[in-house]
Protein backbone atom coordinates (compact mmCIF):
# COMPACT_ATOMS: atom_id res chain seq x y z
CA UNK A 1 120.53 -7.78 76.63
CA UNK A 2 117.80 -8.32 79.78
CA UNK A 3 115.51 -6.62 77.65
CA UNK A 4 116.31 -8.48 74.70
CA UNK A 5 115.37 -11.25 76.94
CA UNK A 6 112.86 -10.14 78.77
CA UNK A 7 110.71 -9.85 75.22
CA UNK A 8 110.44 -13.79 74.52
CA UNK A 9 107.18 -15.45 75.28
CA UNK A 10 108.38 -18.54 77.89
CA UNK A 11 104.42 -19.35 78.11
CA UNK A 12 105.29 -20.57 74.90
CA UNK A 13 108.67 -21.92 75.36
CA UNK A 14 107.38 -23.81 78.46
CA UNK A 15 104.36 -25.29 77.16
CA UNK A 16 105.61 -27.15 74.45
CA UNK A 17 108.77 -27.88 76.30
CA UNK A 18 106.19 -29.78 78.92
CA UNK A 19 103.99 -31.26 76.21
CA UNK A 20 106.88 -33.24 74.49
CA UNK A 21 108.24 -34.69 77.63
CA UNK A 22 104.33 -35.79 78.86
CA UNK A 23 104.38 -36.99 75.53
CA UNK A 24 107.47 -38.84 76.01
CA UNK A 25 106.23 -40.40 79.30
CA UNK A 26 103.25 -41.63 77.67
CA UNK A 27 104.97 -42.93 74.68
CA UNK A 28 107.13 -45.19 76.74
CA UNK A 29 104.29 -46.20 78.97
CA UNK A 30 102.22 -47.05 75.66
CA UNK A 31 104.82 -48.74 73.37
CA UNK A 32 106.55 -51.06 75.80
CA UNK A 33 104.45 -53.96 74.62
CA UNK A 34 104.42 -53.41 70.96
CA UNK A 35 108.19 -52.61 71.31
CA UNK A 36 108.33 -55.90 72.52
CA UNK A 37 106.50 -57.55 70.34
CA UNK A 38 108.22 -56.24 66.95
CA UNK A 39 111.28 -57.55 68.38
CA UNK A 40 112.82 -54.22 69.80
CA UNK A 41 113.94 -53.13 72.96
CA UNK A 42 110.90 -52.03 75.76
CA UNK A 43 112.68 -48.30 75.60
CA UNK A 44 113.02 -48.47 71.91
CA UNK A 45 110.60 -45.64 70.77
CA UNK A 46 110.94 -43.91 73.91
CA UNK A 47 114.69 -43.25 72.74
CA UNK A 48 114.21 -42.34 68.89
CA UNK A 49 111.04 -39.86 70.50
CA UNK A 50 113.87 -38.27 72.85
CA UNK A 51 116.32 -37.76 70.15
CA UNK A 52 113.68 -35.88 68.02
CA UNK A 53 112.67 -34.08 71.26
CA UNK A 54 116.58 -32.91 71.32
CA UNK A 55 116.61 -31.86 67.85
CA UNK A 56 113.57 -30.14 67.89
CA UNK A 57 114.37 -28.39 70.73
CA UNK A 58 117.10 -27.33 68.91
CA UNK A 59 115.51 -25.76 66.51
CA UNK A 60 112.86 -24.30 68.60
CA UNK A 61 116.01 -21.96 70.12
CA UNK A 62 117.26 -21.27 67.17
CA UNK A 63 114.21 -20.51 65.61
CA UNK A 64 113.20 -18.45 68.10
CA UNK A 65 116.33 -16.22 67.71
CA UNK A 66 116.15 -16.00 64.08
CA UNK A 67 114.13 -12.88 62.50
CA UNK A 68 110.84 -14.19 60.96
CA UNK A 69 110.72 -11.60 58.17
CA UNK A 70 113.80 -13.35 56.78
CA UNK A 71 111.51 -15.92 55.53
CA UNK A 72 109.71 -13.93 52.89
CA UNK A 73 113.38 -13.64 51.28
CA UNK A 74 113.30 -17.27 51.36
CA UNK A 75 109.95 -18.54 50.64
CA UNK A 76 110.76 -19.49 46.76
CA UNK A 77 113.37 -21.75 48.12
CA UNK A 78 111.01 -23.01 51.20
CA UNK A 79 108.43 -23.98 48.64
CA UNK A 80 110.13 -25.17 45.64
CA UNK A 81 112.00 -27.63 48.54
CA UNK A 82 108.82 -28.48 49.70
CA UNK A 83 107.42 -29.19 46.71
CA UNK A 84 111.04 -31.45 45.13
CA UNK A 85 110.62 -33.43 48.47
CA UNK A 86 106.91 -34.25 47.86
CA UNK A 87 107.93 -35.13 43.98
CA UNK A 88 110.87 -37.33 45.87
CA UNK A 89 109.05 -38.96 48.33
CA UNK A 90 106.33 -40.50 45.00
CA UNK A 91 109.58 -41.74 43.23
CA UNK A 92 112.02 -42.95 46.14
CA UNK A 93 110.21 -43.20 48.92
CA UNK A 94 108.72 -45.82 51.27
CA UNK A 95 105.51 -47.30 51.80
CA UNK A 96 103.56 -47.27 54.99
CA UNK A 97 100.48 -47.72 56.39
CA UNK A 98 98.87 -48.29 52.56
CA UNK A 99 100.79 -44.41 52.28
CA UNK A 100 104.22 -43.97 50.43
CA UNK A 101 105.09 -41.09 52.21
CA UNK A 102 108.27 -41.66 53.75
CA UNK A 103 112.18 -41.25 53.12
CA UNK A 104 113.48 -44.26 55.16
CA UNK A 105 117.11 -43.31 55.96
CA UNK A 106 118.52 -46.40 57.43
CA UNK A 107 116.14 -46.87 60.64
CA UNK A 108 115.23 -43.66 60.20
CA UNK A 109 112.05 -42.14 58.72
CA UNK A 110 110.84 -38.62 57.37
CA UNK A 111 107.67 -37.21 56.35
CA UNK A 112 107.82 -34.52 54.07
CA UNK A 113 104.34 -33.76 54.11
CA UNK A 114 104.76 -32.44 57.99
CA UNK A 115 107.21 -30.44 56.50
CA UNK A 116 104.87 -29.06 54.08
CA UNK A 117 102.75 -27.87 56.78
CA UNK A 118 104.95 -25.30 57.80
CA UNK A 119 106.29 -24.34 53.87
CA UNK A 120 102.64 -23.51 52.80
CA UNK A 121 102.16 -21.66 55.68
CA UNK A 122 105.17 -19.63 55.12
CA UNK A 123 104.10 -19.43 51.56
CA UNK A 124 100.89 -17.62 51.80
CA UNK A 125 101.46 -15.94 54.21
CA UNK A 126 104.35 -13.99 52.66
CA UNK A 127 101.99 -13.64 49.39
CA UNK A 128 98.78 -12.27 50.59
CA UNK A 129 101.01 -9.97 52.92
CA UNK A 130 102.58 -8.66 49.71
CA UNK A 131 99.31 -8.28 47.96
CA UNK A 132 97.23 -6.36 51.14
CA UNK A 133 96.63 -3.25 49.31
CA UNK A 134 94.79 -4.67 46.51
CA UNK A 135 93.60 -7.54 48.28
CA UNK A 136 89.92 -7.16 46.85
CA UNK A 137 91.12 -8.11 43.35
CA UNK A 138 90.21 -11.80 43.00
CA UNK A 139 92.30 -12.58 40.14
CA UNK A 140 95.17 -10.63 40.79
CA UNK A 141 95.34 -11.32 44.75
CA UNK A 142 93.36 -14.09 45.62
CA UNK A 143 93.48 -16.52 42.98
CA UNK A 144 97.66 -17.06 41.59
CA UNK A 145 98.91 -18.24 45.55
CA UNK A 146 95.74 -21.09 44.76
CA UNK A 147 97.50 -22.43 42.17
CA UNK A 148 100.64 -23.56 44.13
CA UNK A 149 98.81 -25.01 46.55
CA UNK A 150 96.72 -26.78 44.57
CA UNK A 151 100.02 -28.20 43.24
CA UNK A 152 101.19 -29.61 46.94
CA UNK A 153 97.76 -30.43 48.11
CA UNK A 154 97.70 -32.97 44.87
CA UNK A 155 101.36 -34.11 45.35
CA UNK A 156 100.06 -35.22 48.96
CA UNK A 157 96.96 -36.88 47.71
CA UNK A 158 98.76 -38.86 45.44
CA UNK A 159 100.64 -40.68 48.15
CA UNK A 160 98.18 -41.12 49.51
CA UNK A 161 97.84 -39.04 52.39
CA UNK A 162 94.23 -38.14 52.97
CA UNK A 163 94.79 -36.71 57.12
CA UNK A 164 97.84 -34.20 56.05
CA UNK A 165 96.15 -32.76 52.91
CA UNK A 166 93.09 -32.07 54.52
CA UNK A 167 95.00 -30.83 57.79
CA UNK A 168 96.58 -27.90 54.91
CA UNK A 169 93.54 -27.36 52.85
CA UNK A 170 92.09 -26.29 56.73
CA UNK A 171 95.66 -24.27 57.55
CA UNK A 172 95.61 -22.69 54.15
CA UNK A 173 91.94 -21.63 54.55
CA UNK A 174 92.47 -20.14 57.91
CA UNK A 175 95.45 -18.17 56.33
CA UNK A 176 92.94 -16.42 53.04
CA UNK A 177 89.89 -15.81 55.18
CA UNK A 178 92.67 -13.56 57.85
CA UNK A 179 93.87 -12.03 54.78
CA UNK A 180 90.80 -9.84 54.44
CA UNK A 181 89.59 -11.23 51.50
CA UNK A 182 86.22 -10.15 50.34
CA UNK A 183 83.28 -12.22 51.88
CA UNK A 184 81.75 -13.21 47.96
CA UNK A 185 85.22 -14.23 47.40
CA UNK A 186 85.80 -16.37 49.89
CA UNK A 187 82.27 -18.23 49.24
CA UNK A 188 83.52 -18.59 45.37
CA UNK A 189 86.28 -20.56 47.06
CA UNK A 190 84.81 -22.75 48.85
CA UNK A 191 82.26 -23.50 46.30
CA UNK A 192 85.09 -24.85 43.71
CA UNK A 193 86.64 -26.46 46.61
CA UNK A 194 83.65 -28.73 47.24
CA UNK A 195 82.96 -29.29 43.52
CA UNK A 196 87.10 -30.40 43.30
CA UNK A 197 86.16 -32.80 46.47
CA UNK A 198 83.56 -34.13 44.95
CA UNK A 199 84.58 -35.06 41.94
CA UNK A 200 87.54 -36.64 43.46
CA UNK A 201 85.70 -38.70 45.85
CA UNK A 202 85.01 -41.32 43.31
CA UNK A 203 88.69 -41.68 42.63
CA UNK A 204 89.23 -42.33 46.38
CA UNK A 205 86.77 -44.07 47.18
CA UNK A 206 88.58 -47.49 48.51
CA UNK A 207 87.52 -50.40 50.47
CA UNK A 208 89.92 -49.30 53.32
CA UNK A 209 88.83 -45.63 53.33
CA UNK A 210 84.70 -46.47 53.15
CA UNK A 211 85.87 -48.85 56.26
CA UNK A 212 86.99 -46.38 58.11
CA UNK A 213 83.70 -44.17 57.48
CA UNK A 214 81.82 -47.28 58.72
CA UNK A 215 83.98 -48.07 61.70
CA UNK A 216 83.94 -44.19 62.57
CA UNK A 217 80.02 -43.64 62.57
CA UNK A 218 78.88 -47.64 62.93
CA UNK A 219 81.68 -49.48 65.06
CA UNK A 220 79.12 -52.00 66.90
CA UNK A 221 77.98 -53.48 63.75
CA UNK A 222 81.92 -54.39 62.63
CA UNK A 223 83.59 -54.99 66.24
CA UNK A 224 85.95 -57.33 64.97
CA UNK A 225 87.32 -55.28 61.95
CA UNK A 226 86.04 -51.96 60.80
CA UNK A 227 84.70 -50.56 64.28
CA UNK A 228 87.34 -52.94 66.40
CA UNK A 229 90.50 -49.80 66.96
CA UNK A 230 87.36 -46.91 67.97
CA UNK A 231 85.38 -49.66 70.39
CA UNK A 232 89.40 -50.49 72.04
CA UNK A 233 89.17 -46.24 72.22
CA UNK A 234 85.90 -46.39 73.90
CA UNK A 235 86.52 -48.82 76.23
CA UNK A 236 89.68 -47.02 77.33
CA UNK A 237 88.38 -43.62 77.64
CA UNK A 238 85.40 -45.44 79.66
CA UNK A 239 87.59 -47.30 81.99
CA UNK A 240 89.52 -44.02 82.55
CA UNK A 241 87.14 -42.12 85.07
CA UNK A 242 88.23 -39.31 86.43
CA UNK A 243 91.73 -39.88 88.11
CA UNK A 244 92.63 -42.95 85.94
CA UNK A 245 93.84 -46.84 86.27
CA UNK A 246 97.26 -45.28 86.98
CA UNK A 247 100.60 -44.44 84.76
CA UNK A 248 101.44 -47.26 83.32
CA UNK A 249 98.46 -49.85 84.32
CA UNK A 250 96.53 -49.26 80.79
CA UNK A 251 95.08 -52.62 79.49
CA UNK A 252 94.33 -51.36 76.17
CA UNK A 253 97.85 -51.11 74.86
CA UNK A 254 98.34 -54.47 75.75
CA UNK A 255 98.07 -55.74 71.89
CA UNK A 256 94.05 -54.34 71.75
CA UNK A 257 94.45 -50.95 70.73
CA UNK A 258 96.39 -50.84 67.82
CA UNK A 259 98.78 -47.37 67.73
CA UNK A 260 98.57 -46.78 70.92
CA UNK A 261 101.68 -44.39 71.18
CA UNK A 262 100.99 -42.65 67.84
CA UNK A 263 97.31 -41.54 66.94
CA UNK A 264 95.47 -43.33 69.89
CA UNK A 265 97.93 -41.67 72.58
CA UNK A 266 94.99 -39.64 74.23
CA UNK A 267 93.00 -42.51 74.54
CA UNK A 268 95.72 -44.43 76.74
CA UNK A 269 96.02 -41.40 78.56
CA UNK A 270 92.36 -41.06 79.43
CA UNK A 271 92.65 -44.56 80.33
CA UNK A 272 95.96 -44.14 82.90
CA UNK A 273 95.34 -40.85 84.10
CA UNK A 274 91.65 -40.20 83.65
CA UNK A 275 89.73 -37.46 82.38
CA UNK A 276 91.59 -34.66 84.60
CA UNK A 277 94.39 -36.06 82.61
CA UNK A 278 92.66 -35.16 79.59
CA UNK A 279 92.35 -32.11 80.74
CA UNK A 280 95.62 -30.96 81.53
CA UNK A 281 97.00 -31.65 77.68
CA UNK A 282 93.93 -30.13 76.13
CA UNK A 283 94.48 -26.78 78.70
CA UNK A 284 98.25 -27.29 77.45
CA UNK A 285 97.51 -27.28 73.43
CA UNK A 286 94.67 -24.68 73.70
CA UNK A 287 97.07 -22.41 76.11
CA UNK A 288 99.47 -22.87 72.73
CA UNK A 289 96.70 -22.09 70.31
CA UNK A 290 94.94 -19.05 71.95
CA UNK A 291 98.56 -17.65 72.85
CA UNK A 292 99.43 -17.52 69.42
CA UNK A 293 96.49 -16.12 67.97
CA UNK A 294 97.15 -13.25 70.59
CA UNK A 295 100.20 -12.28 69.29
CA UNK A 296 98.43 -12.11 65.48
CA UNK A 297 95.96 -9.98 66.82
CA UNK A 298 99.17 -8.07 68.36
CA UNK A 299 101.10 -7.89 65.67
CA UNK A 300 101.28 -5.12 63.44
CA UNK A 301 103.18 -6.78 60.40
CA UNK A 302 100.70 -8.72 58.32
CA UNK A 303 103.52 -11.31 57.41
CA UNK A 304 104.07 -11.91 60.91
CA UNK A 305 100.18 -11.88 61.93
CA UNK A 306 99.49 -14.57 58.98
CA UNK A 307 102.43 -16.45 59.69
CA UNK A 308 101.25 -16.48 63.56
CA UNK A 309 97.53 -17.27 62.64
CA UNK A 310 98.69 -20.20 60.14
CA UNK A 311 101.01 -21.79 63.01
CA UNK A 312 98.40 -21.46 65.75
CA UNK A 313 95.50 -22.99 63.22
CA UNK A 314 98.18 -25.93 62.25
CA UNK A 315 98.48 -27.44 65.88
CA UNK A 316 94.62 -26.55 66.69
CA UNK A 317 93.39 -28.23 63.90
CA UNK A 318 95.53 -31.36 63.96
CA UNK A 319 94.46 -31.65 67.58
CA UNK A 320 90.75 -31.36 66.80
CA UNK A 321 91.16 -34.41 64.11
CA UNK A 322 93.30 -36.41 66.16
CA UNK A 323 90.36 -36.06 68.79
CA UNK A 324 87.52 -36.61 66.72
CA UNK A 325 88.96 -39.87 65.01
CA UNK A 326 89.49 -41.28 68.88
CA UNK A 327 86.16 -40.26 69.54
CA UNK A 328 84.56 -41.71 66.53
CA UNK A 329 83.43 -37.87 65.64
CA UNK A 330 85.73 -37.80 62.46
CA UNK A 331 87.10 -41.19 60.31
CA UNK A 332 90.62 -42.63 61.63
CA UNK A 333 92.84 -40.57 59.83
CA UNK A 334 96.35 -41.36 61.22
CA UNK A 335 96.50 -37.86 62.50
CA UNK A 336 99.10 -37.58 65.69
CA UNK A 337 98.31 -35.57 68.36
CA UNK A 338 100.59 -32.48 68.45
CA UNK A 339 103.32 -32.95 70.68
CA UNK A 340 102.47 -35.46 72.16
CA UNK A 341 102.18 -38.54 69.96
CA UNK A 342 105.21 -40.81 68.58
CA UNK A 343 106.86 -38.91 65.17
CA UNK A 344 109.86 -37.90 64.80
CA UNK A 345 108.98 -35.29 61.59
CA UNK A 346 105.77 -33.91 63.51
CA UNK A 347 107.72 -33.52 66.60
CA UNK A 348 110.17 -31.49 65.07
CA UNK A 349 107.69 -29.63 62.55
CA UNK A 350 105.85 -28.33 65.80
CA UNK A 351 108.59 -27.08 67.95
CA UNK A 352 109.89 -25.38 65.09
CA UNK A 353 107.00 -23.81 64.30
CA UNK A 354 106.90 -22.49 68.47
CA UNK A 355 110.58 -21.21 67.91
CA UNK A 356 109.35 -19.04 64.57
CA UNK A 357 105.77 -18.24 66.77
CA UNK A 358 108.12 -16.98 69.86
CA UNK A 359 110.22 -14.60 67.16
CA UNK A 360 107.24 -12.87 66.03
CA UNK A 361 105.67 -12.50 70.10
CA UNK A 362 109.16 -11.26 70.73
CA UNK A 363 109.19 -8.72 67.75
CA UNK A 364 105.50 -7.71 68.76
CA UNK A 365 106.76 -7.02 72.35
CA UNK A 366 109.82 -5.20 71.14
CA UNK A 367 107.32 -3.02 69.23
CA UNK A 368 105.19 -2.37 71.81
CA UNK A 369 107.73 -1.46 74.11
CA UNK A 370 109.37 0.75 71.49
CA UNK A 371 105.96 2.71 71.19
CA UNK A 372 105.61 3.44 74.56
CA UNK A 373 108.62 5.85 74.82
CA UNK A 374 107.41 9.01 74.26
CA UNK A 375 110.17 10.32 72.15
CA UNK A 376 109.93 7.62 69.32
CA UNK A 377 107.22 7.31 66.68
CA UNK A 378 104.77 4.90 66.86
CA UNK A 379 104.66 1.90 64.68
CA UNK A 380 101.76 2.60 61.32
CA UNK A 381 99.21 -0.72 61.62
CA UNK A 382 99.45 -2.97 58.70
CA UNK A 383 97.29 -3.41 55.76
CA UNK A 384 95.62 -5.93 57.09
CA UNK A 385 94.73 -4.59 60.76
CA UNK A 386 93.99 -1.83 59.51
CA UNK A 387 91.21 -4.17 57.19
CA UNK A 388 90.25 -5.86 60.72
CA UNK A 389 89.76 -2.18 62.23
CA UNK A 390 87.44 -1.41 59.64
CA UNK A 391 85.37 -4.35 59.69
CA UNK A 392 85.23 -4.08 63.47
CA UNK A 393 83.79 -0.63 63.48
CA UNK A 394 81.21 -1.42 60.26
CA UNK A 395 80.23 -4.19 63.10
């Protein structure tokens, strides 16, 4: 049982764990106004962010006890939900933020696109796990698993939700090029991928979206409309320093710096507690990252390396577009900073996706520990590190 125990990661039980209640901090300090204002109580979202803390903290435990190669028994059930909720969501559900894609349940909302995050994820990496030993064959291998995403990445679009589907098209990406797929194959992909994208830009092009572009790369020359939410983000980052105004004491979320507890978060915190503040949560989320990209590189299961290298790439590459739309180095996107930022269905989508990271670093440590007795046969490397191996020693 110690042992048993002694084989969890707590770096990342802890982290997260510490990110979420920050986050709750800073939510409260941010949304007491705008509460206020929308006719709630000052504590309002500081409550429905610490019941989703609860329940995905839940689910992070239990997660982290369940055994992640159960998942490849259930990924046609995982995906064909996914992809009814997404279907769901166009016909029943509820519009925000020019987006419908919501379930409102009573006062209570749910994105099934975050949920798709983790479903496609799952998804490919069980396929391209499968298909390892004849992973050079780009119509047999590399191709089919396309298809399906295709199919959610459009479902998503349609909403629309610009931010989420490009947050998968990355996180499905950094899932084929760990497969080991051949290097001519990969650059077929992304060829048809930027033909698709730009033959859809037309279709998307909307007054709303080519304001954002202009308020992203020329705020000064629209401060009152297009450029006004990134100027409020400059001026609060700028009044930040290094140690801050102090928690509590930003000006910005005073009616100025509109979603200021949801995607502009990190610029109220550079505001209260500075740029060491800053800091600290990017140390936190890259400690996250890195620390799961370890245990892929650990891991000798290729489902459990993919599925570790999809999780780690979801929360690093929501963070980096959360951070370039505050900083005006991407378009506002509506992107929430993981962990940290108001959302109940992110929130929960996130620890989750720790609890199913911490099974795999706890299998990888059990494995490890198992090959270092002398009387027990070591583990055989996967397919695919045994592809990484290779390509290591042509290098």
């Amino acid at each position: 049982m110690m042992q048993k125990l002694k084989n969890y990661d707590y770096t990342l039980m802890i982290v997260p764990i510490l990110l979420a209640l920050f986050g709750i901090v800073m939510i409260y300090s941010a949304s007491m106004v705008t509460a206020v204002v929308e006719g709630l109580e000052s504590n309002h979202y500081l409550i429905r962010q610490t019941q989703w803390f609860l329940l995905g903290l839940t689910a992070m435990i239990t997660l982290s006890l369940f055994p992640y190669q159960y998942y490849q028994r259930l990924v046609k059930i995982i995906i064909v939900s996914v992809i009814l909720m997404l279907i769901g969501v166009k016909l029943f559900g509820t519009t925000a933020g020019n987006a419908q894609s919501w379930f409102r349940i009573g006062s209570v909302g749910i994105q099934p696109a975050e949920f798709a995050k983790i479903g496609i994820i799952i998804y490919l990496a069980s396929v391209y796990s499968k298909k390892q030993k004849y992973i050079d064959d780009f119509y047999k291998a590399v191709l089919p698993p396309l298809v399906m995403t295709g199919i959610i990445l459009t479902l998503i679009v349609v909403q629309p939700d610009i931010g989420t589907s490009f947050i998968i098209l990355l996180i499905a990406g950094s899932v084929i090029i760990s497969s080991g797929i051949r290097f001519k194959h990969l650059l077929i992909l992304v060829m048809c991928a930027l033909t698709l994208i730009l033959i859809a830009i037309p279709n998307m092009v909307t007054d709303v979206r080519v304001n954002r572009v202009t308020g992203a790369y020329q705020p000064f020359e629209a401060p009152e409309t297009a450029g006004h939410h990134l100027i409020q983000s400059y001026l609060a980052i700028g009044v930040g320093g290094l140690t801050g105004e102090g928690l509590g004491q930003s000006v910005q979320k005073l009616g100025f710096l509109f979603g200021a507890h949801t995607d502009f978060i990190m610029s109220v915190i550079a505001e209260e507690l500075g740029f060491l503040g800053v800091v600290i949560v990017l140390g936190l989320l890259a400690t996250i990252v890195l620390r799961g990209l370890y245990i892929s590189s650990r891991c000798k299961d290729s489902f459990g390396a993919l599925l570790a290298i999809g999780i780690s790439s979801m929360i690093g590459i929501q963070a980096f577009i959360n951070l370039g739309s505050i900083s005006g180095i991407l378009p506002i996107t509506g992107v929430t900073l993981p962990f940290v930022s108001y959302g109940g269905s992110s929130l929960l989508v996130l620890m989750a996706s720790v609890g199913i990271l911490n099974n795999i670093a706890k299998q990888v440590k059990s494995d490890e520990s198992d090959s270092d007795e002398p009387n027990k046969k070591q583990s055989k490397p996967s397919h695919l590190n045994q592809r990484m191996n290779k390509q290591k020693a042509v290098r």
